[in-house]
N, C-alpha and C. Protein backbone atom coordinates (compact mmCIF):
# COMPACT_ATOMS: atom_id res chain seq x y z
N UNK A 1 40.04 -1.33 124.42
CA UNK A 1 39.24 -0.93 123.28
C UNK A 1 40.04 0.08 122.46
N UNK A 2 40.24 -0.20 120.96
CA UNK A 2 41.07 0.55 119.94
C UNK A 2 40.50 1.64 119.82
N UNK A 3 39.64 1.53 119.46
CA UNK A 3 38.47 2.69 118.54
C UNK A 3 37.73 2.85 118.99
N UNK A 4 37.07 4.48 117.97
CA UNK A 4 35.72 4.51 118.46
C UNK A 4 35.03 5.18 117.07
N UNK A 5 33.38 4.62 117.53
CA UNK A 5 32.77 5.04 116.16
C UNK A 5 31.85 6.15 115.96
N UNK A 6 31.25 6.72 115.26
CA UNK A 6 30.49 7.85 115.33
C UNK A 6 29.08 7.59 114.84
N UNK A 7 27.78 7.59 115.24
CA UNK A 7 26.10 7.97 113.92
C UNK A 7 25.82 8.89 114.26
N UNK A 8 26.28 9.63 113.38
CA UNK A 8 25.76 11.02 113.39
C UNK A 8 24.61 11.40 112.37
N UNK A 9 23.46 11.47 113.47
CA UNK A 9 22.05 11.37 112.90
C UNK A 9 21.80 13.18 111.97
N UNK A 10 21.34 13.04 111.19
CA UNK A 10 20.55 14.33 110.12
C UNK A 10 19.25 14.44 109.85
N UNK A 11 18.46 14.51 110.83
CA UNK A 11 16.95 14.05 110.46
C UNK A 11 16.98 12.70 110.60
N UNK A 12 16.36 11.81 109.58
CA UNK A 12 16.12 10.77 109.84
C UNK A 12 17.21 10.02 109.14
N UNK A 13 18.51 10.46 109.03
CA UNK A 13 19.36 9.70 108.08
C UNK A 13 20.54 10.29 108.88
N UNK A 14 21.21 9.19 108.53
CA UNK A 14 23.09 9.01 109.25
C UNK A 14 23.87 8.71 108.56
N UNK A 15 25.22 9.42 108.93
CA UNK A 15 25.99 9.71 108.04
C UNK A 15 26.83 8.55 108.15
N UNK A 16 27.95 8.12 106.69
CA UNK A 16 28.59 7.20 106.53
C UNK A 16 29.54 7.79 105.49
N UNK A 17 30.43 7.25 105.60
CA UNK A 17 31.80 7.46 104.76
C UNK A 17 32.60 6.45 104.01
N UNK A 18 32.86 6.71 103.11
CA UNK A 18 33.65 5.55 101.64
C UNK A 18 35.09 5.57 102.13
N UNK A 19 35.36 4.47 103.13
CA UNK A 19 36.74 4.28 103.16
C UNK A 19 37.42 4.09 101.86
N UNK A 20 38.72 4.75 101.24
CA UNK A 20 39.06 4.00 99.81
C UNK A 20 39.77 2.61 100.31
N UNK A 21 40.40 2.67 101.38
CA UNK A 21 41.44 1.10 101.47
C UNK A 21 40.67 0.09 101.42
N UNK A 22 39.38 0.12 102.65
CA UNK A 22 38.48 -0.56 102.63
C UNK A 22 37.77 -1.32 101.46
N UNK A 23 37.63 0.10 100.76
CA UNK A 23 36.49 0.36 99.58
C UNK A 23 34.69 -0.71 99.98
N UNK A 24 35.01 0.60 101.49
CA UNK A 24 33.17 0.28 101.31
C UNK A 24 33.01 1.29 101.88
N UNK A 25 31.16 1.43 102.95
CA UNK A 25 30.67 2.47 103.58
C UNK A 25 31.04 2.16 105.25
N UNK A 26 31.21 2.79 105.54
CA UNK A 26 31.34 2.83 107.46
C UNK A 26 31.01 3.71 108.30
N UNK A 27 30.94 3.26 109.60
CA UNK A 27 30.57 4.84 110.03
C UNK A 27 31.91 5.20 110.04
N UNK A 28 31.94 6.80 110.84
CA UNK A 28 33.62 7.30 110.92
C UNK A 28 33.78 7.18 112.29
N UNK A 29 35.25 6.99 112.56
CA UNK A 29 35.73 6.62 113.11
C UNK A 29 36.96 6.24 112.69
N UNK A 30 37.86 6.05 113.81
CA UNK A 30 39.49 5.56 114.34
C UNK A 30 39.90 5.25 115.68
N UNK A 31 41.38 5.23 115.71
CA UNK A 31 42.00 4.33 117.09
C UNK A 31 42.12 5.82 117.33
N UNK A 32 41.51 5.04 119.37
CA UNK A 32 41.84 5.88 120.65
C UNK A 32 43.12 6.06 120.64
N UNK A 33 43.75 7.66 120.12
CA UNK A 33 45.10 7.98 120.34
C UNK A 33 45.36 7.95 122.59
N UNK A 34 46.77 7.22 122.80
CA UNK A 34 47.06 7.24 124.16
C UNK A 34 46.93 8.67 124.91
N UNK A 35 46.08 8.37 126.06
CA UNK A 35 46.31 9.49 126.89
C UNK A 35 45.01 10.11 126.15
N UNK A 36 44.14 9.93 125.47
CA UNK A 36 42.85 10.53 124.54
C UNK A 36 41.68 9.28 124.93
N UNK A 37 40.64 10.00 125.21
CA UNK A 37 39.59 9.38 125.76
C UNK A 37 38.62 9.18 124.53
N UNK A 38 37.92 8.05 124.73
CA UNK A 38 37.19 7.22 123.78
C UNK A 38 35.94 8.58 122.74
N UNK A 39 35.42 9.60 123.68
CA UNK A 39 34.82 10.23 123.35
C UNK A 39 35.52 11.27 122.17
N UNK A 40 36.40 12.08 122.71
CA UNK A 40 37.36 12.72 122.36
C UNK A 40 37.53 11.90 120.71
N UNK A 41 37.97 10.60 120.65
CA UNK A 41 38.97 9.84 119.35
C UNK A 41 37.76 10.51 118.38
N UNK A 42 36.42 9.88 118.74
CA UNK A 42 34.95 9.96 117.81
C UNK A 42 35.13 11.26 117.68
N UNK A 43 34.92 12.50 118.19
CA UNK A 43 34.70 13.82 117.88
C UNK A 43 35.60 13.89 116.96
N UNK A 44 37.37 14.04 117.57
CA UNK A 44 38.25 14.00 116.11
C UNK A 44 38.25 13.34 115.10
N UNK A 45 37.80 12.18 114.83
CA UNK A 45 37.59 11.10 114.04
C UNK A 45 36.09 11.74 112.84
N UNK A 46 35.74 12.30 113.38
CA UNK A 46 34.03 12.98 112.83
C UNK A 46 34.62 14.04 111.85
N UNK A 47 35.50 14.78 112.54
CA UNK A 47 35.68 16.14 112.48
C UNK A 47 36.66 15.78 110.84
N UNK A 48 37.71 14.62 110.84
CA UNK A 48 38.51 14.60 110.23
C UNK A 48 38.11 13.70 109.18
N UNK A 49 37.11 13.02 109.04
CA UNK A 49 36.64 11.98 107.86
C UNK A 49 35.29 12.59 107.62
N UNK A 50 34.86 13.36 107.95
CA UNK A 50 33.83 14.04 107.32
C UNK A 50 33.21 15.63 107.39
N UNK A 51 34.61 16.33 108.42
CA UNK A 51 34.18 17.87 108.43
C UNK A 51 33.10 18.55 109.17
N UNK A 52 32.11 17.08 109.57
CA UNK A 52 30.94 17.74 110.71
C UNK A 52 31.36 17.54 111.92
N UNK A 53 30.47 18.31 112.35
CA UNK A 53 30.26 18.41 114.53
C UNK A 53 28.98 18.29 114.67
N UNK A 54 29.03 17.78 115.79
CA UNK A 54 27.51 17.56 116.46
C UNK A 54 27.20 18.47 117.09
N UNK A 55 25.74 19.09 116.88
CA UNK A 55 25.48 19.62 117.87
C UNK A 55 25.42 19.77 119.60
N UNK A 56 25.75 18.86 119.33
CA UNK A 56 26.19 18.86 121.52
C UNK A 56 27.05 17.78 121.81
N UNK A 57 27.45 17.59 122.58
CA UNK A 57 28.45 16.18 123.15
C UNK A 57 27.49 14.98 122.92
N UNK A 58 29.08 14.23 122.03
CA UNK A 58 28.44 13.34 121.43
C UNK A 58 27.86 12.06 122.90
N UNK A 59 26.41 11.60 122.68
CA UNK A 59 26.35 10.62 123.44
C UNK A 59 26.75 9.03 123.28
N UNK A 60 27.46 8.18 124.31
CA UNK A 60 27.79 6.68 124.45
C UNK A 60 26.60 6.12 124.21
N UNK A 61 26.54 4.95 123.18
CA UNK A 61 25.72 3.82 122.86
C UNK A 61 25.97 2.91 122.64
N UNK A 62 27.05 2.16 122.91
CA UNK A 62 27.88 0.74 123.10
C UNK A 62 29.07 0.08 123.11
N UNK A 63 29.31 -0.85 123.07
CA UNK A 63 30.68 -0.95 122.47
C UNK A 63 30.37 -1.94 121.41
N UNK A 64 30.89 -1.85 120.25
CA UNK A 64 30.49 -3.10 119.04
C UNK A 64 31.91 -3.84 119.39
N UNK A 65 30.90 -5.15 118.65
CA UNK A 65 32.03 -6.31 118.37
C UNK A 65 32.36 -6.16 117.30
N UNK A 66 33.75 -6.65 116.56
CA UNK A 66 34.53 -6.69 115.59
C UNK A 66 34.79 -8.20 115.05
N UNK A 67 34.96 -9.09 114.02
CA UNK A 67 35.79 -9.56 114.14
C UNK A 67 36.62 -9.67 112.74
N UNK A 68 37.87 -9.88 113.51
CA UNK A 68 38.64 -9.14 112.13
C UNK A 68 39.65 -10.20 111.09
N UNK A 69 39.33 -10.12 109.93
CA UNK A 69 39.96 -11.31 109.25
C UNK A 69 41.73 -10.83 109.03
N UNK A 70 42.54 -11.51 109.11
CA UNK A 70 42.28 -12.93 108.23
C UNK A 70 42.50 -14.13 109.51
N UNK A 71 42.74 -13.69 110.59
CA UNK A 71 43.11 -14.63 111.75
C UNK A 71 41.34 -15.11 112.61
N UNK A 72 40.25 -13.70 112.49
CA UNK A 72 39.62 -13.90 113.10
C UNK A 72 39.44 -13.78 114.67
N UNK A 73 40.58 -12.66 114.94
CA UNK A 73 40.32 -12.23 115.96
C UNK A 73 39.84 -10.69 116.48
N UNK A 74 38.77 -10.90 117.83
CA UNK A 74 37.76 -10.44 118.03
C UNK A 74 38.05 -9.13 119.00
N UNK A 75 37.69 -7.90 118.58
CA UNK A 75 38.21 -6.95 119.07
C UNK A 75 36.84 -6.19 119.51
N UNK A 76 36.71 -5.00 120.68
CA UNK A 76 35.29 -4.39 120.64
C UNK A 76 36.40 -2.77 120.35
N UNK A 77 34.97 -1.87 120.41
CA UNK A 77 35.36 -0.45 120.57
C UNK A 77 34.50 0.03 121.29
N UNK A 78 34.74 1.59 120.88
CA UNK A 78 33.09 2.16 121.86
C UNK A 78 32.50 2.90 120.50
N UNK A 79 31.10 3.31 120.79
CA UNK A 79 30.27 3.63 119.71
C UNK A 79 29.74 5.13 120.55
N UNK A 80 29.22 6.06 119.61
CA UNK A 80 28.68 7.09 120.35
C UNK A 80 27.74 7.52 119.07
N UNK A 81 26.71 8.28 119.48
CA UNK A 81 25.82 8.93 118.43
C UNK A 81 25.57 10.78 119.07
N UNK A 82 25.33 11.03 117.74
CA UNK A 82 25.01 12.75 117.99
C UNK A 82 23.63 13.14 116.74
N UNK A 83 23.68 13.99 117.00
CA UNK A 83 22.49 15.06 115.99
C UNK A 83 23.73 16.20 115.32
N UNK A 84 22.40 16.62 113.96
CA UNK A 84 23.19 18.11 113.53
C UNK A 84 22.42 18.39 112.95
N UNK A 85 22.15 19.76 112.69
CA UNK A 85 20.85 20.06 111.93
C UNK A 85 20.96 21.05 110.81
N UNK A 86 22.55 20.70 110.37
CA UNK A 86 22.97 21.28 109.11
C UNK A 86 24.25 20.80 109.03
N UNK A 87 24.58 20.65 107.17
CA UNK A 87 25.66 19.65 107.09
C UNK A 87 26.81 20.68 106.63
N UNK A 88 27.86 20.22 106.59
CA UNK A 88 28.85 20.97 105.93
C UNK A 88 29.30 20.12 104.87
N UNK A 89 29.77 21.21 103.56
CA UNK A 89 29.85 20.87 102.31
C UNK A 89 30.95 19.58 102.57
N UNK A 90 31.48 18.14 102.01
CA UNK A 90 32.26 17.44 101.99
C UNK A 90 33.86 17.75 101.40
N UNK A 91 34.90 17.75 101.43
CA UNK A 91 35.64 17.93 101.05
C UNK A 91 36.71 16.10 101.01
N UNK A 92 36.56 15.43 100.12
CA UNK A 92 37.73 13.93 99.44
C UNK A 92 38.66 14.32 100.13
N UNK A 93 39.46 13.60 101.11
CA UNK A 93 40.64 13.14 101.79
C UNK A 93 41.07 11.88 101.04
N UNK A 94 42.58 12.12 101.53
CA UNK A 94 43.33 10.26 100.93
C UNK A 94 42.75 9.25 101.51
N UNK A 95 41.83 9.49 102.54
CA UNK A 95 41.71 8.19 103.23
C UNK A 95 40.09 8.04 103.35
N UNK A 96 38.82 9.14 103.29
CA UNK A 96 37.61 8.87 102.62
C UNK A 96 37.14 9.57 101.67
């Protein structure tokens, strides 16, 4: 498993981020750097495409399927969700 993803819940709403390469919405997330555990990628991955933390360790909720064009092959990751009960201001990166 490459990646991992983040929902990081705000009340009743979860957060998502404007990949530009992409150019759509996603959750955040990236690839499990080696020797870095699936949990770990999501926290840095949170921290670095959108500046929040969760209030407590983030919890495991699956692994999603992928499948990825242009060959169509099928990859999973792991998924995790958290809470926060205050946001921090956004700051535009090159990459959301």
């Amino acid at each position: 498993m490459p990646l991992a993803l983040v929902a990081l819940w705000y009340g009743d709403r979860v957060l998502m981020v404007f990949d530009r390469f992409r150019q759509g919405w996603e959750l955040p997330g990236g690839l499990i750097e080696p020797g870095g555990s699936p949990r770990q990628a999501a926290a840095r991955e949170l921290l670095e495409e959108s500046g929040q933390t969760p209030e407590g360790p983030l919890r495991f909720v699956g692994y999603p399927r992928f499948t990825l064009a242009p060959d169509q092959r099928v990859e999973y990751g792991t998924s995790f969700s958290g809470r926060c009960a205050e946001t921090i201001a956004f700051r535009p990166n090159e990459q959301v």
